[in-house]
Protein backbone atom coordinates (compact mmCIF):
# COMPACT_ATOMS: atom_id res chain seq x y z
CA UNK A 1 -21.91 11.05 -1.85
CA UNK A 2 -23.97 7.97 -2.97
CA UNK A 3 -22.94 5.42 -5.01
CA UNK A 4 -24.49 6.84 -8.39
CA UNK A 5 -22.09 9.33 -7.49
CA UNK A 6 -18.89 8.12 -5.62
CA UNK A 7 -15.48 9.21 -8.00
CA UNK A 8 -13.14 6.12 -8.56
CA UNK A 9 -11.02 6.91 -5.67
CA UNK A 10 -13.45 9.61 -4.23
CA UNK A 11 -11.80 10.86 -0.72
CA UNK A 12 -14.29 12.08 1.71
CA UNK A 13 -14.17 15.68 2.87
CA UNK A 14 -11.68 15.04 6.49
CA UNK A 15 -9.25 13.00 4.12
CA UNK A 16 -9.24 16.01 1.59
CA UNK A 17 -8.26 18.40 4.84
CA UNK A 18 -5.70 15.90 5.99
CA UNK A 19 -3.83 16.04 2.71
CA UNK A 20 -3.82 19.80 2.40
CA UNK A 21 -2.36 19.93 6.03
CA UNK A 22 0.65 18.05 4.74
CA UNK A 23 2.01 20.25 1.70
CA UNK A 24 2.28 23.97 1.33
CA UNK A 25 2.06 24.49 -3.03
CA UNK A 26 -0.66 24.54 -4.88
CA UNK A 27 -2.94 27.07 -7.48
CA UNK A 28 -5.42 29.39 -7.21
CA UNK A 29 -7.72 29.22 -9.80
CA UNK A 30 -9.95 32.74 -10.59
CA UNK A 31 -11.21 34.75 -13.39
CA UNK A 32 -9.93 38.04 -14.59
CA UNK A 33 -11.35 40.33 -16.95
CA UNK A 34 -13.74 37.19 -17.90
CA UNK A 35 -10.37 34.81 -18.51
CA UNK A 36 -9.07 32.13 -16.36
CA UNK A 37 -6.00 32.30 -14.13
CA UNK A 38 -3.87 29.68 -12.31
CA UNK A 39 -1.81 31.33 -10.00
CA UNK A 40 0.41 29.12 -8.28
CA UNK A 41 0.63 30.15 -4.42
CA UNK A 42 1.93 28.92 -1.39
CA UNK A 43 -0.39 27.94 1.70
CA UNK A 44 -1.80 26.51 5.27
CA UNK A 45 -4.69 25.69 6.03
CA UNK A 46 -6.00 27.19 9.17
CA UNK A 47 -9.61 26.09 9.43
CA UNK A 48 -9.93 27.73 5.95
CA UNK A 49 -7.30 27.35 3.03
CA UNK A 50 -4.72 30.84 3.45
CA UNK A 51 -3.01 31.65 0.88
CA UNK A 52 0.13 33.94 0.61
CA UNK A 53 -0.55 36.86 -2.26
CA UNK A 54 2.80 37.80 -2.15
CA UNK A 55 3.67 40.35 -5.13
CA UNK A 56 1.01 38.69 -7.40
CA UNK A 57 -1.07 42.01 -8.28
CA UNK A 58 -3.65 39.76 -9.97
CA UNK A 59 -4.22 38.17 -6.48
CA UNK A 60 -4.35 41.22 -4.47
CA UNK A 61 -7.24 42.25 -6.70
CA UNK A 62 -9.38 40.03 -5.55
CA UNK A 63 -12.27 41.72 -3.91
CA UNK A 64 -13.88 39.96 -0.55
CA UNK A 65 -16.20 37.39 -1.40
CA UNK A 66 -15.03 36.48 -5.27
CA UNK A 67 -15.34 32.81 -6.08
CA UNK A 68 -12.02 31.11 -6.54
CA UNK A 69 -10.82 27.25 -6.72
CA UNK A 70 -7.94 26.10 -4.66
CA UNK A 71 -5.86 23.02 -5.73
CA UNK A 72 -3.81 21.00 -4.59
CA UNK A 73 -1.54 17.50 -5.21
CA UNK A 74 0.98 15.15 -3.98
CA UNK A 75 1.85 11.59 -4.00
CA UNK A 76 3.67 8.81 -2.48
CA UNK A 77 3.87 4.96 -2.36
CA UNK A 78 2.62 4.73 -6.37
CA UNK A 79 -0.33 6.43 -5.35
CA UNK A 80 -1.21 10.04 -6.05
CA UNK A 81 -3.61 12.58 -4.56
CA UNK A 82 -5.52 15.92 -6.01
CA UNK A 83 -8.16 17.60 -3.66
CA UNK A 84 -9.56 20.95 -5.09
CA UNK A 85 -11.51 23.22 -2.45
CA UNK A 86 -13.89 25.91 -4.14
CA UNK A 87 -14.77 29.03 -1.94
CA UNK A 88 -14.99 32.40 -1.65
CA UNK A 89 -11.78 34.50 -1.46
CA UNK A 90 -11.15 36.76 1.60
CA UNK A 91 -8.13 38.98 1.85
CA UNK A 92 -6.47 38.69 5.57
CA UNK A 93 -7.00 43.05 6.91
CA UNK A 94 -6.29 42.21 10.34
CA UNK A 95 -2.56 42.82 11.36
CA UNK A 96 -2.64 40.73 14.27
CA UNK A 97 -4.17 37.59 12.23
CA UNK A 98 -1.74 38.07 9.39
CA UNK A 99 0.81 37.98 12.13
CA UNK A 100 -0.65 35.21 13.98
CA UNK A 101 -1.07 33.03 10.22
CA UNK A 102 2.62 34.52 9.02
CA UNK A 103 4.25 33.21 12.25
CA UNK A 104 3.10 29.16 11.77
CA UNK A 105 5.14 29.13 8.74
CA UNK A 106 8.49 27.73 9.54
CA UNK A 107 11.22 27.99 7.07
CA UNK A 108 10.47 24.82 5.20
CA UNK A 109 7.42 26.70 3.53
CA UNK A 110 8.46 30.82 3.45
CA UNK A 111 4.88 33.15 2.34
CA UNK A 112 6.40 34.06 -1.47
CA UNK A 113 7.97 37.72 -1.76
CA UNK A 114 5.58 40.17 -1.00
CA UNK A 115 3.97 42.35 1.53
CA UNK A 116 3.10 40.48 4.74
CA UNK A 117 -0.62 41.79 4.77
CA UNK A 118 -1.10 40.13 1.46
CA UNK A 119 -2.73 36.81 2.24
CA UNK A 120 -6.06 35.33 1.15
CA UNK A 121 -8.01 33.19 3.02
CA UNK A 122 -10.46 30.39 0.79
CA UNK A 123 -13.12 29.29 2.54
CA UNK A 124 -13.89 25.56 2.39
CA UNK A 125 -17.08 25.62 1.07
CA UNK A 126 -17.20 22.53 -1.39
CA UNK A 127 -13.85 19.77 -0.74
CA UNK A 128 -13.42 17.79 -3.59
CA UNK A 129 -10.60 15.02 -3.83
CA UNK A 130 -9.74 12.06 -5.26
CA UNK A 131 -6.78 9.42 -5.61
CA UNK A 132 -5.44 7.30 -8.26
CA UNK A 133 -2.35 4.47 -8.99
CA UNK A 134 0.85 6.07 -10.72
CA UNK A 135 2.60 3.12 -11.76
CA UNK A 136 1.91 0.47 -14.16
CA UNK A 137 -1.66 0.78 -16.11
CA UNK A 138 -4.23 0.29 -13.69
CA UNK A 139 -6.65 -2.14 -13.98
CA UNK A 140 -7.84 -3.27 -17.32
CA UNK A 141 -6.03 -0.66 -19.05
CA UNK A 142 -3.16 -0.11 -21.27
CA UNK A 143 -0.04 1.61 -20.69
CA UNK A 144 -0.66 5.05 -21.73
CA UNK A 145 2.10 6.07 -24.93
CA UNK A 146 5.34 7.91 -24.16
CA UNK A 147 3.54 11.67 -24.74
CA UNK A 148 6.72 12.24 -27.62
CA UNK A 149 9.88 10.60 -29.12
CA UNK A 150 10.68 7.52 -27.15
CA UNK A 151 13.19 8.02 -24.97
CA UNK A 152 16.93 7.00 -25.34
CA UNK A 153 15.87 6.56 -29.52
């Protein structure tokens, strides 16, 4: 990325990866019947982002090689984090992957209800992430307004 280009807080592609390795939620972003859908989805990354299906019918249609967006977000220390990872969606046929991708999730981060064999795998073709303050105004800005009736009124 040159700088014409760079995002305010811009995180290069290995950061990006690094963040997704530490959190398992996130949304899968697709089209159906020309409409969007955010389907929120549990995950690892394993090279490629995998997702877990589970009894989401809308994700299990997905047919090998659709385009889909993955995000993700997290934060910590006042700062937070979004990386979004477009691809092309690949549902997991082979038992002995599913097993192998099934078994590296410990119980902290359980696949959603489901059928084992439904898992999707993303692959990482375009990383995008970025990060930005979460306390106080930033710099050179105002305090955004309460989004509704202040508070303890």
């Amino acid at each position: 990325m040159d700088e014409a280009t760079q995002v305010p807080g811009g995180l290069e592609r290995r950061e990006c990866l690094s963040l997704l390795a530490g959190t398992g939620y996130g949304r899968v972003v697709f089209t159906a019947r020309a409409l969007p859908v955010v389907a929120p989805v549990n995950y690892l990354l394993d090279e490629d982002v995998v997702v877990g299906a589970g009894a989401d019918a809308r994700l299990q249609r997905l047919a090998d090689g659709d385009v889909v967006l993955f995000e993700a977000e997290g934060a910590d220390s006042g700062t937070a984090w979004s990386v979004s990872v477009t691809g092309y969606a690949h549902p997991v046929t082979d038992a002995g992957e599913a097993d192998r991708l099934i078994s590296r999730t410990g119980s902290e981060t359980p696949w959603v209800p489901g059928p084992a064999e439904s898992l999707l795998r993303i692959t990482t073709t375009q990383v995008d992430g970025r990060t930005f303050p979460i306390t106080g105004a930033g710099p050179g800005r105002a305090p955004l307004p309460y989004p509704g009736p202040t508070p303890n009124a």
